[in-house]
Protein backbone atom coordinates (compact mmCIF):
# COMPACT_ATOMS: atom_id res chain seq x y z
CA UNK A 1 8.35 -11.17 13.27
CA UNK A 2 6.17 -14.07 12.32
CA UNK A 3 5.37 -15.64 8.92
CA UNK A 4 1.87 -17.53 8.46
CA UNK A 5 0.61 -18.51 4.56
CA UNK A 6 -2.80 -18.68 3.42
CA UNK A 7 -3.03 -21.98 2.30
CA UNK A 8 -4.92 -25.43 3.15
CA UNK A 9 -8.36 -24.37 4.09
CA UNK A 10 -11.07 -24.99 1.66
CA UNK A 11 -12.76 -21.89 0.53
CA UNK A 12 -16.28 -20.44 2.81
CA UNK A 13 -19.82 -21.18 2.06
CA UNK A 14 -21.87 -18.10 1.58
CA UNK A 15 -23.23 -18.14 5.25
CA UNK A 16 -19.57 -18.54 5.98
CA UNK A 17 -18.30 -15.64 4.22
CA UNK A 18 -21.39 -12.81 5.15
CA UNK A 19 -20.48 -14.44 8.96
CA UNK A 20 -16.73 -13.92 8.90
CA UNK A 21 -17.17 -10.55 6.91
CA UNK A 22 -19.48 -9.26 9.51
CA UNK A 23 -16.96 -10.47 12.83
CA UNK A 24 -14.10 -9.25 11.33
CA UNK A 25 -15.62 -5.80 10.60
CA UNK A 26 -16.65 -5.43 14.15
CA UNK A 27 -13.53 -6.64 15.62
CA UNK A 28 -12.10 -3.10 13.88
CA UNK A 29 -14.79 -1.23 15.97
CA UNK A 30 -12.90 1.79 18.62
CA UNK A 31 -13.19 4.95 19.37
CA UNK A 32 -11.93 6.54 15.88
CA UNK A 33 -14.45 4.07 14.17
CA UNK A 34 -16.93 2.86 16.21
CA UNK A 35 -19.08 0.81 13.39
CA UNK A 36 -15.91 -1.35 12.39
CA UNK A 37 -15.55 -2.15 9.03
CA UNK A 38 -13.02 -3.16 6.41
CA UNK A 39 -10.27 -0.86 4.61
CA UNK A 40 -11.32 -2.26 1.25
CA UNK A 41 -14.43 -2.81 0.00
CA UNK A 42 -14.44 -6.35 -1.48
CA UNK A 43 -17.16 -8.07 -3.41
CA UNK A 44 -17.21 -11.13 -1.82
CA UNK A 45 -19.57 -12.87 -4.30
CA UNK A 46 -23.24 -13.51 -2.63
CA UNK A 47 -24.36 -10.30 -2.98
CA UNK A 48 -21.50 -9.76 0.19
CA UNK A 49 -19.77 -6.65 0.06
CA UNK A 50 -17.18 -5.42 2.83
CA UNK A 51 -18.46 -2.60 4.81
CA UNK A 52 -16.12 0.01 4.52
CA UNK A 53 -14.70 2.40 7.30
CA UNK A 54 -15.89 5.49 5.02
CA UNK A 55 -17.18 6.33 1.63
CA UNK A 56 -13.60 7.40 0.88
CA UNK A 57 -12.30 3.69 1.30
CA UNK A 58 -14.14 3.56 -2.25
CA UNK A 59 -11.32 4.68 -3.69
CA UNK A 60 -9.21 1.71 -3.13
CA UNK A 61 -10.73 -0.20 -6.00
CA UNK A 62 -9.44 2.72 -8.26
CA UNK A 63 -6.12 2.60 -6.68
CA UNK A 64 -5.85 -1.36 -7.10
CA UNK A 65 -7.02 -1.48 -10.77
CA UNK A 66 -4.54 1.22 -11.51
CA UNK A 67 -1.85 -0.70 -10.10
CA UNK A 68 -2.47 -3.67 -11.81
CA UNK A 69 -2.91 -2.29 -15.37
CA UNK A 70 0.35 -0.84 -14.74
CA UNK A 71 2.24 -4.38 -13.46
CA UNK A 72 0.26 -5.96 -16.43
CA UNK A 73 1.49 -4.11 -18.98
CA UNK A 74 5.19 -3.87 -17.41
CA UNK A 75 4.77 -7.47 -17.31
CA UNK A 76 3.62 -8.95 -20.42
CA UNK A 77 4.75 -12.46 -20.38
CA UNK A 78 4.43 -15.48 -17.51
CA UNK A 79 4.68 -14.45 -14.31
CA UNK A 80 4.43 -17.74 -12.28
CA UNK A 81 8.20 -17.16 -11.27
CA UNK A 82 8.25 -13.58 -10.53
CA UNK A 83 8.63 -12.51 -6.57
CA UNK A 84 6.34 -9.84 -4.91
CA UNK A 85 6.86 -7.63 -1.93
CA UNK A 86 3.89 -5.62 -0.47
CA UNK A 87 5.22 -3.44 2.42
CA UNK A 88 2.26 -2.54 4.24
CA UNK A 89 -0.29 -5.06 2.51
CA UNK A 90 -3.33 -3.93 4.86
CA UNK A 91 -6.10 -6.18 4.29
CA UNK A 92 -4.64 -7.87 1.21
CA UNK A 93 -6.38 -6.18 -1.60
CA UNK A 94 -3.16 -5.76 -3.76
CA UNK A 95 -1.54 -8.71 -3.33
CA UNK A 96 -5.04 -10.67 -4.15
CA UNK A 97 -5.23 -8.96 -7.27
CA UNK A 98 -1.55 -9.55 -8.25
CA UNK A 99 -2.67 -13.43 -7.66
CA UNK A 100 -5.08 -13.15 -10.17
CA UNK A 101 -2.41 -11.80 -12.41
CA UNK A 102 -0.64 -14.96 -12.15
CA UNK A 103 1.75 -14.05 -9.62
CA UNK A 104 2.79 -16.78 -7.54
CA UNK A 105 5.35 -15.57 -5.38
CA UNK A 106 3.80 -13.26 -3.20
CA UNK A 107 5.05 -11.32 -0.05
CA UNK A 108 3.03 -9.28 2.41
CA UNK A 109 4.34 -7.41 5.53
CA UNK A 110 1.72 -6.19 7.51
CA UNK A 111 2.01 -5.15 11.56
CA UNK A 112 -1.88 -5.06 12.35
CA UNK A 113 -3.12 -8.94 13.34
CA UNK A 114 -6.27 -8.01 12.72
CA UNK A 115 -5.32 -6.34 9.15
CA UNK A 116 -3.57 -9.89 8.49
CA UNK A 117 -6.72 -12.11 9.94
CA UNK A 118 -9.01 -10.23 7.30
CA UNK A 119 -6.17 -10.47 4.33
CA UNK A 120 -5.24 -14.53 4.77
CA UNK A 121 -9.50 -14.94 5.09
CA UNK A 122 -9.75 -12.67 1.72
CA UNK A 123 -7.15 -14.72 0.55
CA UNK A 124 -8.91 -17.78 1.14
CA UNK A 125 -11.80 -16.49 -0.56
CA UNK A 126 -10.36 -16.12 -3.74
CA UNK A 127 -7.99 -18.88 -3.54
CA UNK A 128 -4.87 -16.88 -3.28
CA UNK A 129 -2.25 -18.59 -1.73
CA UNK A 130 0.15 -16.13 -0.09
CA UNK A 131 2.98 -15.23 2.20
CA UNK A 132 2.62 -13.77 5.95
CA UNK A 133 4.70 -11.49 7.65
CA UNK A 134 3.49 -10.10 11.01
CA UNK A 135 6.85 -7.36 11.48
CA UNK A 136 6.76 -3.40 11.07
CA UNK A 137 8.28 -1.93 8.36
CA UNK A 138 11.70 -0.71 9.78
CA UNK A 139 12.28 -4.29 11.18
CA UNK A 140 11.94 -6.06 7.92
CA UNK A 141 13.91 -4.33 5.65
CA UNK A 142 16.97 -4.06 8.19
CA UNK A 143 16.58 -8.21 8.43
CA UNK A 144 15.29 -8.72 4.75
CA UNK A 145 18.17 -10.19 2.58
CA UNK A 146 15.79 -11.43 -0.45
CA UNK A 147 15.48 -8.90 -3.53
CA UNK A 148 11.85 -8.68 -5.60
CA UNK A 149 10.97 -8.20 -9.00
CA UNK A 150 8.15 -6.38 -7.72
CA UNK A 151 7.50 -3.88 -4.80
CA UNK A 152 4.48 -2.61 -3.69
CA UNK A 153 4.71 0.84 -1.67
CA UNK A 154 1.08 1.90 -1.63
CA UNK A 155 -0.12 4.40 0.91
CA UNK A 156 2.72 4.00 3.24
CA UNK A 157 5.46 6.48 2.34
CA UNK A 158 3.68 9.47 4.34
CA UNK A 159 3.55 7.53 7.64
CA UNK A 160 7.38 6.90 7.47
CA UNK A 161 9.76 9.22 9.68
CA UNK A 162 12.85 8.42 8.14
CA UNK A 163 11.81 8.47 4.75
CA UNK A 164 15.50 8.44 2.75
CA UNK A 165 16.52 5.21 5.03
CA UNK A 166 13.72 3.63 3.98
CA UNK A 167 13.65 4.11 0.22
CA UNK A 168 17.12 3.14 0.35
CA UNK A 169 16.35 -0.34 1.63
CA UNK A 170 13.21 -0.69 -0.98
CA UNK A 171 15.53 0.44 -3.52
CA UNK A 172 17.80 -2.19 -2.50
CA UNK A 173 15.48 -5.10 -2.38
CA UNK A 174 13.73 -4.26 -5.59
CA UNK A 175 15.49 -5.78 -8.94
CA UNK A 176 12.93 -3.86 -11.45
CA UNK A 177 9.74 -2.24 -10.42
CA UNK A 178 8.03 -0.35 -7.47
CA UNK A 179 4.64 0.60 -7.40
CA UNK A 180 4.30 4.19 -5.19
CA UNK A 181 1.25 5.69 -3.75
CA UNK A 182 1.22 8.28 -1.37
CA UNK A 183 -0.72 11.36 -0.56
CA UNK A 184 1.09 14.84 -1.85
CA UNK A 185 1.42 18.16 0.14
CA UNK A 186 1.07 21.02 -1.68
CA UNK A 187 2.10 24.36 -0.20
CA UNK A 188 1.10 27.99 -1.31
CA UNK A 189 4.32 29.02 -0.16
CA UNK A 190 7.17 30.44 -2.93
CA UNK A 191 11.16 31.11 -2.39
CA UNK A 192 12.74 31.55 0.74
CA UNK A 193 14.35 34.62 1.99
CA UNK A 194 17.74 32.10 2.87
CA UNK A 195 20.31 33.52 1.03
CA UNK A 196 20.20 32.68 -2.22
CA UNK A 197 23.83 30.23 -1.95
CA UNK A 198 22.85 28.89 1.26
CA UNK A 199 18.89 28.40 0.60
CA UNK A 200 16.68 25.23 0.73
CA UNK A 201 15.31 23.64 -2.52
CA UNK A 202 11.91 23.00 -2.70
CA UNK A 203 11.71 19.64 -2.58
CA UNK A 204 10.09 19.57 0.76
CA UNK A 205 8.01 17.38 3.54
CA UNK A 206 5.50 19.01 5.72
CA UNK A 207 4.63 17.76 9.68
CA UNK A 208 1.02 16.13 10.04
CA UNK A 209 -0.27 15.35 12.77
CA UNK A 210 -2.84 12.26 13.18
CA UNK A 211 -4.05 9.30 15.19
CA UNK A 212 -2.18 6.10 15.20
CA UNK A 213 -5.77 4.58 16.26
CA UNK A 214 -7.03 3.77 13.25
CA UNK A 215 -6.44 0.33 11.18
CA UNK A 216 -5.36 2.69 8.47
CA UNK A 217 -2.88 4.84 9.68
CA UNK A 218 0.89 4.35 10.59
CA UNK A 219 2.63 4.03 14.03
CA UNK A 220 2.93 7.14 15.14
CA UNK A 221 0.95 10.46 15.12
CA UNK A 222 3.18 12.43 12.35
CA UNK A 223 2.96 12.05 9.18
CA UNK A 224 5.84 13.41 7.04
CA UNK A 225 3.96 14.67 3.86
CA UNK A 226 6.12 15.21 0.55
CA UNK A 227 5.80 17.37 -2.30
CA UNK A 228 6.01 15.90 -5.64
CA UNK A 229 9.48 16.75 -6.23
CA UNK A 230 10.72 15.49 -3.10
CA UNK A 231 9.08 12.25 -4.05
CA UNK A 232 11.68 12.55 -7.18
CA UNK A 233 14.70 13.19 -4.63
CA UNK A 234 13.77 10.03 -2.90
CA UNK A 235 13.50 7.60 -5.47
CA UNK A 236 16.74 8.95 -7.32
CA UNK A 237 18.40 8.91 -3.77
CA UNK A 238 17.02 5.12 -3.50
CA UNK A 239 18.18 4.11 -6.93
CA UNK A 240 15.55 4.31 -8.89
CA UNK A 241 16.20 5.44 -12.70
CA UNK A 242 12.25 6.69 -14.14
CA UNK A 243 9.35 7.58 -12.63
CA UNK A 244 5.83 7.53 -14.23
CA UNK A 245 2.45 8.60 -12.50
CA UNK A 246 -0.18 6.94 -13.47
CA UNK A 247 -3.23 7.71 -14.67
CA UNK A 248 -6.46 5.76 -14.54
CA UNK A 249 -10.14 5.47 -15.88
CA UNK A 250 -12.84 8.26 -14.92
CA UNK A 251 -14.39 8.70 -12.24
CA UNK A 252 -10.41 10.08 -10.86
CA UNK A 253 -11.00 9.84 -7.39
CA UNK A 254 -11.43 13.48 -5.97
CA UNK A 255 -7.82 12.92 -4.05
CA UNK A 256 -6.50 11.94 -7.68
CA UNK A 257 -7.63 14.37 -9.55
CA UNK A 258 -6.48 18.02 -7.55
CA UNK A 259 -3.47 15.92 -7.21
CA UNK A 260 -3.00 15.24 -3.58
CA UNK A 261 -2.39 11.94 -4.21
CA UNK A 262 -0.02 10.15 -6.49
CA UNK A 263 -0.03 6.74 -8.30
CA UNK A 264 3.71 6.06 -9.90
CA UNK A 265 5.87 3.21 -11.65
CA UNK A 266 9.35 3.52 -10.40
CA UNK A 267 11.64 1.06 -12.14
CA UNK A 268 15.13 0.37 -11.96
């Protein structure tokens, strides 16, 4: 586990920024992607815009303005001294935009160098000045001793195999608010022929399987998908008191609106 922050360079020129843009997405280039790109599709001022993996990474600008209409409103006054976690930060996207809330206090775990390398250079773009924390998920929480006003779970529940131990930690750590996003499975299935004392409920999680390749995806190659009410089990098991999905603007991304994916407010 390593900690860097993104502070005390001076912010790019343009030929700077379309340079560093450009290497970075490259550097992403394999076999799952071989173009390269960037997970979200900043505007970097300039006419410079990230090039994205896919035309579904478009999405993440929904996702992000969602998210911080939500935080906004939950949060009405000064935030200068309010703390921010964001498990699985990716390229930064969040956290950037929870800067230019007035956060100050800002947090990001993230176990992909190269996902960190493109955040703290977003970072310094914007003049965001946050936190660093090169450590997988499981290993942070079990050393983390800090609570947050403010945790950020976005697109990361899925990819976790031991989901309950998990939310139990975030539940732990977080003194008022998690923001959830996570992909839904939604089975045609109905009942079970268990007997009817001794059956299931159907608050469920269904096996994926994947490729751990990609700078989007988790460590492994399953993916434990839930269904919406198991999403409720987990965040009452964790400690959480209310849950609220979210709605946003239209366009609703596709994934948004057939509800396969979810956008929620968990608070305390």
């Amino acid at each position: 586990m390593s900690r860097t922050a993104s502070i005390g360079k001076p912010r790019p020129t343009p030929e700077e920024i379309r340079k560093e843009v450009e290497r970075l997405a490259q550097a992403a280039a394999g076999e799952w992607c071989p173009g390269g790109g960037w997970q979200f599709p900043y505007d970097f001022g300039h006419g410079i815009t990230a090039p994205t993996y896919s035309p579904t990474q478009q999405m993440h600008i929904w996702r992000r303005d969602v998210m911080l209409q939500a935080v906004e409103k939950h949060f009405p006054g000064p935030r200068e001294g309010l703390s921010v976690l964001d498990l699985g930060s990716g390229e930064g996207a969040m956290a950037i935009g929870l800067w230019e809330l007035g956060f100050r206090d800002i947090t990001c775990v993230e176990v992909r160098p190269l996902n960190i390398e493109k955040a703290q250079f977003a970072a310094r773009v914007f003049g965001a000045e946050l936190d660093f924390i090169e450590s997988d998920l499981t290993s942070f929480l079990a050393d983390c001793t800090q609570t947050y006003d403010v945790v950020m779970f976005m697109g990361i529940l899925y990819h976790i195999l031991d989901p309950f131990t998990v939310l139990k930690q975030i539940g732990e750590k977080t003194r008022s608010l998690m923001v959830l996003e996570t992909v839904i499975s939604v089975p045609k299935g109905e009942g079970f022929q268990n007997a009817p004392h001794y059956a299931p409920t159907e608050a469920a999680f269904y096996l994926r399987v994947d490729c751990n390749a990609s700078h989007t995806a988790g460590l492994s190659d399953y993916e434990l998908w839930p269904t919406r009410s198991a999403v409720e089990m987990l965040l009452k098991y964790a400690g959480f008191t209310s849950l609220r999905e979210l709605t946003g603007p239209d366009p609703v991304p596709d994934y948004f609106a057939d509800g396969t994916r979810m956008i929620a407010v968990a608070a305390k």
